[in-house]
PDB file of N, CA and C in Angstrom:
ATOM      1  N   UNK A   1      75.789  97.459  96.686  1.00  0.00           N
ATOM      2  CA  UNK A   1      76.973  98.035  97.279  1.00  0.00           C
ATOM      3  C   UNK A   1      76.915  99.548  97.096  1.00  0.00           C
ATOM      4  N   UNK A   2      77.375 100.041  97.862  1.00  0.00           N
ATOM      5  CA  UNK A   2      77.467 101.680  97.988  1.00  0.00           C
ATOM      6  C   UNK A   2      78.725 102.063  97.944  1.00  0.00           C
ATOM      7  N   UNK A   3      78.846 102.863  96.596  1.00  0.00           N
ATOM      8  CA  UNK A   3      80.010 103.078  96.410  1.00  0.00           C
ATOM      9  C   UNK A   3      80.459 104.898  96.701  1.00  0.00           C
ATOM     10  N   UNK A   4      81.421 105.210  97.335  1.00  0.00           N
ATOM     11  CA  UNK A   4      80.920 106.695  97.245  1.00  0.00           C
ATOM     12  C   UNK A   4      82.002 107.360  97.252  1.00  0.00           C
ATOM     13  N   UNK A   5      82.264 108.530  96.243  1.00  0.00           N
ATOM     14  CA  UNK A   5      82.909 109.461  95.755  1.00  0.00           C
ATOM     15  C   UNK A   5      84.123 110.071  96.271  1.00  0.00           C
ATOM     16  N   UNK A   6      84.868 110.569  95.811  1.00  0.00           N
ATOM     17  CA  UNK A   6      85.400 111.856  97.016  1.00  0.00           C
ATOM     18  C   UNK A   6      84.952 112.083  97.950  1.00  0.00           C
ATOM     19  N   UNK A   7      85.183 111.755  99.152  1.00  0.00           N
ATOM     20  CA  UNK A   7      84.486 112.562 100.026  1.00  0.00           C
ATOM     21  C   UNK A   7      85.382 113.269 101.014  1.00  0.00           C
ATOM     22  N   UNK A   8      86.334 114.148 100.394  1.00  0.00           N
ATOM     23  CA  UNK A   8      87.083 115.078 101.052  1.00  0.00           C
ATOM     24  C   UNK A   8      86.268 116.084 101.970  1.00  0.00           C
ATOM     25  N   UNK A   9      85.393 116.161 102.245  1.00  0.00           N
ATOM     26  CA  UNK A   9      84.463 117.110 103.093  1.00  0.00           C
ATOM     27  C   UNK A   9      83.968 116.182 103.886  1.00  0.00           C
ATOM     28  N   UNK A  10      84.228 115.196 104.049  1.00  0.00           N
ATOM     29  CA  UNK A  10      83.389 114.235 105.116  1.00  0.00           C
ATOM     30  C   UNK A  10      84.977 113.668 106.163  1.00  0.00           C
ATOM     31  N   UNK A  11      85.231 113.451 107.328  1.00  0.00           N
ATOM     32  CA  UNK A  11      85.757 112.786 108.107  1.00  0.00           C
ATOM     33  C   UNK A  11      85.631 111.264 107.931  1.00  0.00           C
ATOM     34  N   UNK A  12      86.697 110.389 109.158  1.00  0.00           N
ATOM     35  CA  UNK A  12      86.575 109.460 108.613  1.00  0.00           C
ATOM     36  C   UNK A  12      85.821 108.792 109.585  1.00  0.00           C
ATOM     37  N   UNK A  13      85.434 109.605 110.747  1.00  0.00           N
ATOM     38  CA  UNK A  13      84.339 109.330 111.821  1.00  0.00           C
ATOM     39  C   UNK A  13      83.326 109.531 111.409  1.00  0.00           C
ATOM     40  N   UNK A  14      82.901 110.562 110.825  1.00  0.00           N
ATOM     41  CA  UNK A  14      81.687 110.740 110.314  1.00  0.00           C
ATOM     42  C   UNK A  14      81.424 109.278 109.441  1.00  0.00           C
ATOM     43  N   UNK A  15      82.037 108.794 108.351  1.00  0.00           N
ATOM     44  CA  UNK A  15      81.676 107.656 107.519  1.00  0.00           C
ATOM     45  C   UNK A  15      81.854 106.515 108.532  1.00  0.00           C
ATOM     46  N   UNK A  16      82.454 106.313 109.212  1.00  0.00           N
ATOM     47  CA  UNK A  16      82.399 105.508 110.388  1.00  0.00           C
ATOM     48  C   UNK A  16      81.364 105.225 111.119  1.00  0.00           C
ATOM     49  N   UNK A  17      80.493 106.006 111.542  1.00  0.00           N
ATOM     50  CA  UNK A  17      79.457 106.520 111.921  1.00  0.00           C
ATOM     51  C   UNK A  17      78.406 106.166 111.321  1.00  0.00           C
ATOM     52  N   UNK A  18      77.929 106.515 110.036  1.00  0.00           N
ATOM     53  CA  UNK A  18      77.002 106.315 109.351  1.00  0.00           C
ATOM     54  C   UNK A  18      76.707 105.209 109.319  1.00  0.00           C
ATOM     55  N   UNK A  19      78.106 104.450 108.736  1.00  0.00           N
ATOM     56  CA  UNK A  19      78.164 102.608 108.713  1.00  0.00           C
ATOM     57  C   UNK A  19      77.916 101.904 109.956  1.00  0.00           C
ATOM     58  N   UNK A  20      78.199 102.505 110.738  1.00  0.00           N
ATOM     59  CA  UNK A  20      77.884 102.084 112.410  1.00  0.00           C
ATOM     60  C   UNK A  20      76.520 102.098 112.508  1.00  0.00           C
ATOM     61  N   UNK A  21      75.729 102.981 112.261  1.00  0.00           N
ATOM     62  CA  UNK A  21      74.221 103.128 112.081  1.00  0.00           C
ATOM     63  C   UNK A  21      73.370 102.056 111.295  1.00  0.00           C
ATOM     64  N   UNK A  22      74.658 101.554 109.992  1.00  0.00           N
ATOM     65  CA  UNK A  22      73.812 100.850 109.182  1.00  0.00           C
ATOM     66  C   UNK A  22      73.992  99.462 109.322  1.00  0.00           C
ATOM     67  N   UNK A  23      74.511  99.255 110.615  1.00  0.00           N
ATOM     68  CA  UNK A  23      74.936  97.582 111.145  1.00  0.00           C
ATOM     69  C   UNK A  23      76.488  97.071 111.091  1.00  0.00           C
ATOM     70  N   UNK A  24      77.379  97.824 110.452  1.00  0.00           N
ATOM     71  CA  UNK A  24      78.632  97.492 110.327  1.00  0.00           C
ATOM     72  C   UNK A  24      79.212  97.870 111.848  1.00  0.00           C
ATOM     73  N   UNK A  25      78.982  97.263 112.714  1.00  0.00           N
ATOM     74  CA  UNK A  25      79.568  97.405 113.947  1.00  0.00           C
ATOM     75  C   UNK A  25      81.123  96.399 113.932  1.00  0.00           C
ATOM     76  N   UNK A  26      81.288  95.161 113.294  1.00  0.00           N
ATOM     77  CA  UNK A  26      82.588  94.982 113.717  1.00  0.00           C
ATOM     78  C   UNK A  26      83.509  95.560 113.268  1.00  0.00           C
ATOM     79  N   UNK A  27      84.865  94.793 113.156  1.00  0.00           N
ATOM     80  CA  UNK A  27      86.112  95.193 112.570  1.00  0.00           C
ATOM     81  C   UNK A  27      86.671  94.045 111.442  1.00  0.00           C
ATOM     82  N   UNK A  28      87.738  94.591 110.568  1.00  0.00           N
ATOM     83  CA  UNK A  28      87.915  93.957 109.728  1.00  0.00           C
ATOM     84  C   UNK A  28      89.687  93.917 109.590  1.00  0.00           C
ATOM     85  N   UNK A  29      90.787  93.641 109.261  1.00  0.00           N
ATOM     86  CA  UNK A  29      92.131  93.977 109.335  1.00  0.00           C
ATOM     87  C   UNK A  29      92.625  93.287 107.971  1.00  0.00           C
ATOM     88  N   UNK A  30      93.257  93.942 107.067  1.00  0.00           N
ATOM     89  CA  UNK A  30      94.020  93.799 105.497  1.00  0.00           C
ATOM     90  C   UNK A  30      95.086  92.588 106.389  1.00  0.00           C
ATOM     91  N   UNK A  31      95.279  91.572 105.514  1.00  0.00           N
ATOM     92  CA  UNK A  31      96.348  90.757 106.319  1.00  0.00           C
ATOM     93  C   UNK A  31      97.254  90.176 104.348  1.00  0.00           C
ATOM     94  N   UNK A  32      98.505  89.943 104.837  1.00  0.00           N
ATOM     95  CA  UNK A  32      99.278  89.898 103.715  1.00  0.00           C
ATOM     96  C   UNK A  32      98.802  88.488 102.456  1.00  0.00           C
ATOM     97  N   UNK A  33      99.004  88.941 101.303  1.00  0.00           N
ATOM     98  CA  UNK A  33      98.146  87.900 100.226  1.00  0.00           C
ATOM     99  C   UNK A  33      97.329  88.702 100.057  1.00  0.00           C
ATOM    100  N   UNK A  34      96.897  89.747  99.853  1.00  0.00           N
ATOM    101  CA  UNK A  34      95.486  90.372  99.822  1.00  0.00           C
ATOM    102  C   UNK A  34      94.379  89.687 100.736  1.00  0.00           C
ATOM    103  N   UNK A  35      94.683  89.604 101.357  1.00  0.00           N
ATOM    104  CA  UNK A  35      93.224  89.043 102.824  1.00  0.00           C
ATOM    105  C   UNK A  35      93.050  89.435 103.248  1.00  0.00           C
ATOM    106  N   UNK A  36      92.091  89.626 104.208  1.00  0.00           N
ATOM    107  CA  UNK A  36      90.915  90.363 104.894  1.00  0.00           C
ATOM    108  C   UNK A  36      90.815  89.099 106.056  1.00  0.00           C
ATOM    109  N   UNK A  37      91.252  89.947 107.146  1.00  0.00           N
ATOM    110  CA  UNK A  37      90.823  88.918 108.733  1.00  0.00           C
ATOM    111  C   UNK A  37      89.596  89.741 109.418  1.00  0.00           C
ATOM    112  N   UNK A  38      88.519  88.730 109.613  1.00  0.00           N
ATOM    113  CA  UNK A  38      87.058  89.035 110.199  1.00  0.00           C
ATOM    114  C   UNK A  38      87.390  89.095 111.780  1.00  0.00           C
ATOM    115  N   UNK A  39      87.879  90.362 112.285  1.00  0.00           N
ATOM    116  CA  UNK A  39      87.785  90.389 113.941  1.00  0.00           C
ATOM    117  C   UNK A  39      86.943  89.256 114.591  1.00  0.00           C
ATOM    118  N   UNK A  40      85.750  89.265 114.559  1.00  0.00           N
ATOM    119  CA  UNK A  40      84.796  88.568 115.057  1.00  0.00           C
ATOM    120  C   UNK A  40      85.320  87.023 114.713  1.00  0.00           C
ATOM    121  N   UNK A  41      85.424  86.416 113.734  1.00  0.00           N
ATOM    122  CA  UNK A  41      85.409  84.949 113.755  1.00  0.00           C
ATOM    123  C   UNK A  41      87.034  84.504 113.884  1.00  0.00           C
ATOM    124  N   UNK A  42      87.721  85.600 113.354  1.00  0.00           N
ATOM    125  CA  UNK A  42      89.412  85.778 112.908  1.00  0.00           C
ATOM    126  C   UNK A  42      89.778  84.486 111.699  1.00  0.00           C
ATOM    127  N   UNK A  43      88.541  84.573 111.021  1.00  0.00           N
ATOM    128  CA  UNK A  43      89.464  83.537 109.960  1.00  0.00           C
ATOM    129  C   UNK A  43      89.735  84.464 108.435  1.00  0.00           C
ATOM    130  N   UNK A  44      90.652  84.092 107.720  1.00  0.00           N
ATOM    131  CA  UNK A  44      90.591  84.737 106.890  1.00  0.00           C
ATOM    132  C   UNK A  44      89.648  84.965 105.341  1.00  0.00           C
ATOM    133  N   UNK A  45      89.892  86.029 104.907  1.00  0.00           N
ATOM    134  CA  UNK A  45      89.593  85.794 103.454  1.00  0.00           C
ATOM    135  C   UNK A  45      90.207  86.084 102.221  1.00  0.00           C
ATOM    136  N   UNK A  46      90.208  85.681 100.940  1.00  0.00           N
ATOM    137  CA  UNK A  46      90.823  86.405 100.050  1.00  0.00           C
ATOM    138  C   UNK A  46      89.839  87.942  99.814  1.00  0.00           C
ATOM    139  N   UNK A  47      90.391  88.874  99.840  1.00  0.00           N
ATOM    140  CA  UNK A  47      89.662  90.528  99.641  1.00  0.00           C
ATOM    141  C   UNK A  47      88.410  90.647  98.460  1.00  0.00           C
ATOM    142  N   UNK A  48      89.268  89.716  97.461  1.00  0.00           N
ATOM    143  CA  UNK A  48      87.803  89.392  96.466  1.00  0.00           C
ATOM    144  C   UNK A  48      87.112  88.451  96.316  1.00  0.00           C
ATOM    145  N   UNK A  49      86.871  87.578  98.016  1.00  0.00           N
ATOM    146  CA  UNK A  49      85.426  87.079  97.844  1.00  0.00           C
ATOM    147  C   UNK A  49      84.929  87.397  99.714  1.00  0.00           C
ATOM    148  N   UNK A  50      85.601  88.157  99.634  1.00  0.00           N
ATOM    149  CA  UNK A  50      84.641  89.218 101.046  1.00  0.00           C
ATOM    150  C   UNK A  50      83.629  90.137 100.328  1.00  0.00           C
ATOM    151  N   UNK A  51      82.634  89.880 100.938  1.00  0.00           N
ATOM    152  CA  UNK A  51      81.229  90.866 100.650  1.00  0.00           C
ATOM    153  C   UNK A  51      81.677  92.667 100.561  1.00  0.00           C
ATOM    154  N   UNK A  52      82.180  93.331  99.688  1.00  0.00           N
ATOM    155  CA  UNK A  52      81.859  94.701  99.577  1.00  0.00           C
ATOM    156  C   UNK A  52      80.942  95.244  99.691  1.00  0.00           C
ATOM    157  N   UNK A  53      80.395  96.091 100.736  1.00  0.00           N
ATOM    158  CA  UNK A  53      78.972  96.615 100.879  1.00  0.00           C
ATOM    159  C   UNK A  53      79.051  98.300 100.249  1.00  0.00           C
ATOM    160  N   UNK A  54      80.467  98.826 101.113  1.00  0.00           N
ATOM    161  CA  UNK A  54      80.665  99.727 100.685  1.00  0.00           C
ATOM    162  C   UNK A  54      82.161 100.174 100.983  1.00  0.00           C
ATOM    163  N   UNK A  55      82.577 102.079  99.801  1.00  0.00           N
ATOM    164  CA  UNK A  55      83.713 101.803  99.948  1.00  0.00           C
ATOM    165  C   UNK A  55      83.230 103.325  99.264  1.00  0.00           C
ATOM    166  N   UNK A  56      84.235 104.229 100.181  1.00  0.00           N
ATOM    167  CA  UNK A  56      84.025 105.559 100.385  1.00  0.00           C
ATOM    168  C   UNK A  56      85.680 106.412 100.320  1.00  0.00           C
ATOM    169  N   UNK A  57      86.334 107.064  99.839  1.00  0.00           N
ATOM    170  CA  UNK A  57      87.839 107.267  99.565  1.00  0.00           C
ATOM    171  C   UNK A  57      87.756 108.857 100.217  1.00  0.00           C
ATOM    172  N   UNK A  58      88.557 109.158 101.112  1.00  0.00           N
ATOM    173  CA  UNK A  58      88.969 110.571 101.607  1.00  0.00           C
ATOM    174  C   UNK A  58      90.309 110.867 101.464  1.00  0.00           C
ATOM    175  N   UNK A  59      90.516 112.021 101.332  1.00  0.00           N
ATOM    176  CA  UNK A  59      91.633 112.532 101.535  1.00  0.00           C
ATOM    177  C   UNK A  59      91.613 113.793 103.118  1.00  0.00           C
ATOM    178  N   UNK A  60      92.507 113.882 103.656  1.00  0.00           N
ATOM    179  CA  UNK A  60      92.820 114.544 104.811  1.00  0.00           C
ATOM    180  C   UNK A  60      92.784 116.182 104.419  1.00  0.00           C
ATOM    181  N   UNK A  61      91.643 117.149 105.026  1.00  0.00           N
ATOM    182  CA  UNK A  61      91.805 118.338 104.535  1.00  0.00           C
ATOM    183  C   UNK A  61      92.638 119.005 104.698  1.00  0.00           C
ATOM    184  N   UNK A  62      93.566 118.555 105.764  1.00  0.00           N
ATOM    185  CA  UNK A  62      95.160 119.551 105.986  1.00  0.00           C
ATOM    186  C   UNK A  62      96.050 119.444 104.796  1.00  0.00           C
ATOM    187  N   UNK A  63      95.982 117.793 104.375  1.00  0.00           N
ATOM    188  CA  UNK A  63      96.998 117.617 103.351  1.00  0.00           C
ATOM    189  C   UNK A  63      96.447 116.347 102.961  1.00  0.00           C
ATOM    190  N   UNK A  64      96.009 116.278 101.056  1.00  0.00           N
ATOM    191  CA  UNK A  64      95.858 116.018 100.676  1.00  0.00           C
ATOM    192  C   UNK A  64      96.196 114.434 100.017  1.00  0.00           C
ATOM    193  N   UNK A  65      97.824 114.199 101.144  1.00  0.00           N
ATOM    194  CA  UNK A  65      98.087 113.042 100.842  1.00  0.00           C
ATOM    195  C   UNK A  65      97.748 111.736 101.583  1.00  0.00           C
ATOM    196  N   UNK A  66      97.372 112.654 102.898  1.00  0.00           N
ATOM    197  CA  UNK A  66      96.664 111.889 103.926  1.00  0.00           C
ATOM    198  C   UNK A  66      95.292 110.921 102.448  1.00  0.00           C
ATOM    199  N   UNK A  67      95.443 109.734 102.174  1.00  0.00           N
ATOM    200  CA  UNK A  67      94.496 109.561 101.758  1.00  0.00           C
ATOM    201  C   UNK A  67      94.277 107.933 102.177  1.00  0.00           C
ATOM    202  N   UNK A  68      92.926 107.938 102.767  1.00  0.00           N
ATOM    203  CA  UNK A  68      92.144 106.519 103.318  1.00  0.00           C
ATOM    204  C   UNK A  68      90.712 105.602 102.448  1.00  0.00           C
ATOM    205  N   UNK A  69      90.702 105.009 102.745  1.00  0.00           N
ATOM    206  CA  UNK A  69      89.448 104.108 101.985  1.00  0.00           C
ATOM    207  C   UNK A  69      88.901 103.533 103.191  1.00  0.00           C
ATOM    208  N   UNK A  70      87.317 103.978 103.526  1.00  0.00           N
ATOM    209  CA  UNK A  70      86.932 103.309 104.936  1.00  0.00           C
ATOM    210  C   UNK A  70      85.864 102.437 103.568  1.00  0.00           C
ATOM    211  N   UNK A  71      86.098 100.856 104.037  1.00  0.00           N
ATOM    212  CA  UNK A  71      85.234 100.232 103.501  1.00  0.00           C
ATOM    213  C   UNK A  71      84.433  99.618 104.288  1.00  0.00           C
ATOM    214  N   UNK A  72      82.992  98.965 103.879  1.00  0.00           N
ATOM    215  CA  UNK A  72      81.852  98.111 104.690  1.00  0.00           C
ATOM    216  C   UNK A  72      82.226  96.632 104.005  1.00  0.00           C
ATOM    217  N   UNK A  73      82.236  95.683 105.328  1.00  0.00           N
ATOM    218  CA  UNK A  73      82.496  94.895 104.511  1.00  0.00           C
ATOM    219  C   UNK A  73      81.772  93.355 105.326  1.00  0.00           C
ATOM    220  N   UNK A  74      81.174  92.297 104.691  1.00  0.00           N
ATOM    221  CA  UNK A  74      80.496  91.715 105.274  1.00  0.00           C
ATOM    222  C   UNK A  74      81.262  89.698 104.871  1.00  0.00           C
ATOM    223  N   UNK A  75      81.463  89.361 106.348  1.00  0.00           N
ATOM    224  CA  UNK A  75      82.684  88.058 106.406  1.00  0.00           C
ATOM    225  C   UNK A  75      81.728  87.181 105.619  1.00  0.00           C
ATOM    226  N   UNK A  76      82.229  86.780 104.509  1.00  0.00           N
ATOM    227  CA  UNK A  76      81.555  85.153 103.873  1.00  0.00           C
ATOM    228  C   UNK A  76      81.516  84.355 105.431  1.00  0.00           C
ATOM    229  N   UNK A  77      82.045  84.283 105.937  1.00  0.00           N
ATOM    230  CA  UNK A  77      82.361  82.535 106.767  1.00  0.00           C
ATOM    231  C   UNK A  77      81.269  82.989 108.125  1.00  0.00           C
ATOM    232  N   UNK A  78      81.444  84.352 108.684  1.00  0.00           N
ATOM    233  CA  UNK A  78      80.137  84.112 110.117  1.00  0.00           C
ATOM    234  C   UNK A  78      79.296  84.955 109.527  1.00  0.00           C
ATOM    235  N   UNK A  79      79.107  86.059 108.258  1.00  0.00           N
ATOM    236  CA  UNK A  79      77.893  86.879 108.053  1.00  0.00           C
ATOM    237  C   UNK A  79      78.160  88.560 109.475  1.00  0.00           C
ATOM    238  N   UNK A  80      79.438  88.688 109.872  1.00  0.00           N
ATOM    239  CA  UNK A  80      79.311  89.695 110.491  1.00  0.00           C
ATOM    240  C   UNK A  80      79.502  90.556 109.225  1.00  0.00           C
ATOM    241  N   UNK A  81      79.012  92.025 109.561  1.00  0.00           N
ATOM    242  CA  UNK A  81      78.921  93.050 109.092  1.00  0.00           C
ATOM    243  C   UNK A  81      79.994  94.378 109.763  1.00  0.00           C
ATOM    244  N   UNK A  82      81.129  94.809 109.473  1.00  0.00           N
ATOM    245  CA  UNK A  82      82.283  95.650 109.770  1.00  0.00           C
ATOM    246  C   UNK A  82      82.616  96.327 108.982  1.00  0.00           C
ATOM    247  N   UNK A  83      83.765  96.927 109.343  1.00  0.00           N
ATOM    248  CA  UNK A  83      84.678  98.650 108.370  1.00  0.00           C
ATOM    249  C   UNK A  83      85.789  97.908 108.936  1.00  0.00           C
ATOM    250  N   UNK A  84      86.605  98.733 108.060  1.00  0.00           N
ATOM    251  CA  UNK A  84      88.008  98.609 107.729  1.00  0.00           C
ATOM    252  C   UNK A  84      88.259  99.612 106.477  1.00  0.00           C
ATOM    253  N   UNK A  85      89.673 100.694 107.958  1.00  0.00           N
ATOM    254  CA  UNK A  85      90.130 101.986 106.797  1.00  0.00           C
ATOM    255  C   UNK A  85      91.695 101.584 106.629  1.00  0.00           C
ATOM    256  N   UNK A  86      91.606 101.766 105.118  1.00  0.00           N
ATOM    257  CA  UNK A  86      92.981 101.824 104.430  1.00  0.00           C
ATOM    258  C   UNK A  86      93.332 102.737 103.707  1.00  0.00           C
ATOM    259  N   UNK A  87      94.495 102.986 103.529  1.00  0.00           N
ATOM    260  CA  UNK A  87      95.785 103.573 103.261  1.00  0.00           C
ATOM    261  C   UNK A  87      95.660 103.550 101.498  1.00  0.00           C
ATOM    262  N   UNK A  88      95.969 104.556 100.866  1.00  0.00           N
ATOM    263  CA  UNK A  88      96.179 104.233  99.346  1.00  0.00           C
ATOM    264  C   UNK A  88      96.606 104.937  99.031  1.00  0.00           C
ATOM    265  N   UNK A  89      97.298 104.772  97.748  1.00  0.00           N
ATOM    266  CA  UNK A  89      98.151 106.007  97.180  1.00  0.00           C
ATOM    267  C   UNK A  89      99.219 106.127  97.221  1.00  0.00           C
ATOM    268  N   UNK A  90     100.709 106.758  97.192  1.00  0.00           N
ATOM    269  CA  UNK A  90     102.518 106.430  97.245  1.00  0.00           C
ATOM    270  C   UNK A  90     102.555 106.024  98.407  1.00  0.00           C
ATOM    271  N   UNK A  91     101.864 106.580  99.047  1.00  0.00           N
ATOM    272  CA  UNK A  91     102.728 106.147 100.745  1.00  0.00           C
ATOM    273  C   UNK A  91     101.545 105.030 101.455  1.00  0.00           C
ATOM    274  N   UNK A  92     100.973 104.113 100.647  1.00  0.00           N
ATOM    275  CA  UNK A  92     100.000 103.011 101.248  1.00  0.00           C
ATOM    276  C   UNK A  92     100.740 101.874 101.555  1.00  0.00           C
ATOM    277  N   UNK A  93     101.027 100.971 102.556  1.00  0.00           N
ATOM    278  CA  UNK A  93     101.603 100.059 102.677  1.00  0.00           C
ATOM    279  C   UNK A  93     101.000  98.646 101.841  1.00  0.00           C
ATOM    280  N   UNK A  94     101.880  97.996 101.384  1.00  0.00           N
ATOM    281  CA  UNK A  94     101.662  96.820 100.582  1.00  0.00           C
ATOM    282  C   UNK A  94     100.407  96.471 100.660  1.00  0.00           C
ATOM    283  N   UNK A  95     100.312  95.886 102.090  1.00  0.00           N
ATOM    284  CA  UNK A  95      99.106  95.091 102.510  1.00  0.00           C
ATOM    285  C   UNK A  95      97.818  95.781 102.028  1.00  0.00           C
ATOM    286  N   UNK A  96      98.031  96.901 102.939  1.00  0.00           N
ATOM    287  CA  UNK A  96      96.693  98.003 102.175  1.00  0.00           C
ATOM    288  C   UNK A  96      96.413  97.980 100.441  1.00  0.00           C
ATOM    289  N   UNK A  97      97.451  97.986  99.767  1.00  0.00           N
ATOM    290  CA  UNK A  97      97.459  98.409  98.414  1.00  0.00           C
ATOM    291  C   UNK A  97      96.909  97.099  97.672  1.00  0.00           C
ATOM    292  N   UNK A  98      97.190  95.633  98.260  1.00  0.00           N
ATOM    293  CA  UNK A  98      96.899  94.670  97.542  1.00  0.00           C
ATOM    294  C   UNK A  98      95.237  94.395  97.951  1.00  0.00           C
ATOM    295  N   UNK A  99      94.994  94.594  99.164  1.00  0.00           N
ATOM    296  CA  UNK A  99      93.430  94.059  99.557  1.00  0.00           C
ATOM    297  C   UNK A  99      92.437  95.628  98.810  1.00  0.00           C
ATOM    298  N   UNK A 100      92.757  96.506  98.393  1.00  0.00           N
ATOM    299  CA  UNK A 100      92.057  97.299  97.349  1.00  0.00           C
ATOM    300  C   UNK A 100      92.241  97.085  96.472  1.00  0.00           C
ATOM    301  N   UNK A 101      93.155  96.856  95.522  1.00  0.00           N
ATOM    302  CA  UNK A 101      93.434  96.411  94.170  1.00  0.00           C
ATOM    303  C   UNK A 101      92.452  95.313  94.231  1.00  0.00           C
ATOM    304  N   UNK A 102      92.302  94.286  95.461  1.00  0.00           N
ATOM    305  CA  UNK A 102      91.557  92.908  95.529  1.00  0.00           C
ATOM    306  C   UNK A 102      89.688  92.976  95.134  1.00  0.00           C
ATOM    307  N   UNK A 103      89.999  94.421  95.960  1.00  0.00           N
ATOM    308  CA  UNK A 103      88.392  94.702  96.294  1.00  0.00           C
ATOM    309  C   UNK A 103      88.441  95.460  94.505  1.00  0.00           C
ATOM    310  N   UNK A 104      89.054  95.862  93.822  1.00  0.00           N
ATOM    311  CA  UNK A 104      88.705  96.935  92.622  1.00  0.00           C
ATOM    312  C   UNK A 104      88.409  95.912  91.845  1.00  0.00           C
ATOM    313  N   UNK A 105      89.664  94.881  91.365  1.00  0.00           N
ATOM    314  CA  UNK A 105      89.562  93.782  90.582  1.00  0.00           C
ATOM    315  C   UNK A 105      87.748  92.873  91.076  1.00  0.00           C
ATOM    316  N   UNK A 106      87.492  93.026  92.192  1.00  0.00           N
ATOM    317  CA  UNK A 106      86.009  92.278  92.283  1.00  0.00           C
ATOM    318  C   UNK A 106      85.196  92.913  91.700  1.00  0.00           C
ATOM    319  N   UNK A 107      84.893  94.037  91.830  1.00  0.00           N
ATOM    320  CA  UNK A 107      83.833  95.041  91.464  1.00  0.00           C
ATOM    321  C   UNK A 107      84.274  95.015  89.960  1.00  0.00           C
ATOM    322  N   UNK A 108      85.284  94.824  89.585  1.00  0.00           N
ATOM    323  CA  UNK A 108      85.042  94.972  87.799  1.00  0.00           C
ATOM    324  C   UNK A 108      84.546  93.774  87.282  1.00  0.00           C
ATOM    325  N   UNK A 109      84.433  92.642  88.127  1.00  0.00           N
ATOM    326  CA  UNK A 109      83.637  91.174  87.492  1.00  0.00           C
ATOM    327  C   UNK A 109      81.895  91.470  87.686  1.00  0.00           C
ATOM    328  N   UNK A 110      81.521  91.766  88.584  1.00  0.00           N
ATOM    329  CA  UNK A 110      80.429  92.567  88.740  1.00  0.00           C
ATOM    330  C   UNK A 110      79.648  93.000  87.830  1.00  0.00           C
TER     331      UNK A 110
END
């Protein structure tokens, strides 16, 4: 898994991009329970047993509160490979806040 830093100097197209390059072409959507819905197959998952490939945190250079998490993320159930950007921080909506907490709590069993 590729985990990567601050990247307040990077866009969220640019990391979009890269991952696009590296096969993550679908989409992914935070759904309530901490789940993760696979565009491609649309079934769900719990956030911590979806494949984390990667997971990259920006903040917005105008304002700092703008802050997103574009993650790579690969469906247990069809094997597609996608992104999905979320929201974190005071003003992150639930959904967002529980499927990262989902994805943090995985990576610490790891």
């Amino acid at each position: 898994m590729t985990v990567m830093g601050n990247g307040s100097d990077r866009t969220i197209l640019e990391v979009l991009g890269e991952l696009e390059e590296q096969g993550f072409t679908g989409q992914f959507a935070p759904r309530d329970g901490a789940q993760v819905e696979c565009i491609a197959c649309h079934k769900l998952s719990p956030a911590d047993e979806t494949v984390l490939r990667s997971l990259e945190r920006l903040e917005g250079a105008s304002d700092p509160d703008d802050m997103v998490a574009v993650v790579g993320l690969e469906c247990p159930h069809c094997g597609a490979r996608g992104t999905a950007v979320l929201t974190y921080g005071p003003e992150a909506p639930l959904v967002d806040a529980e499927v990262l907490q989902s994805f943090e709590d995985a990576r610490k069993r790891t």
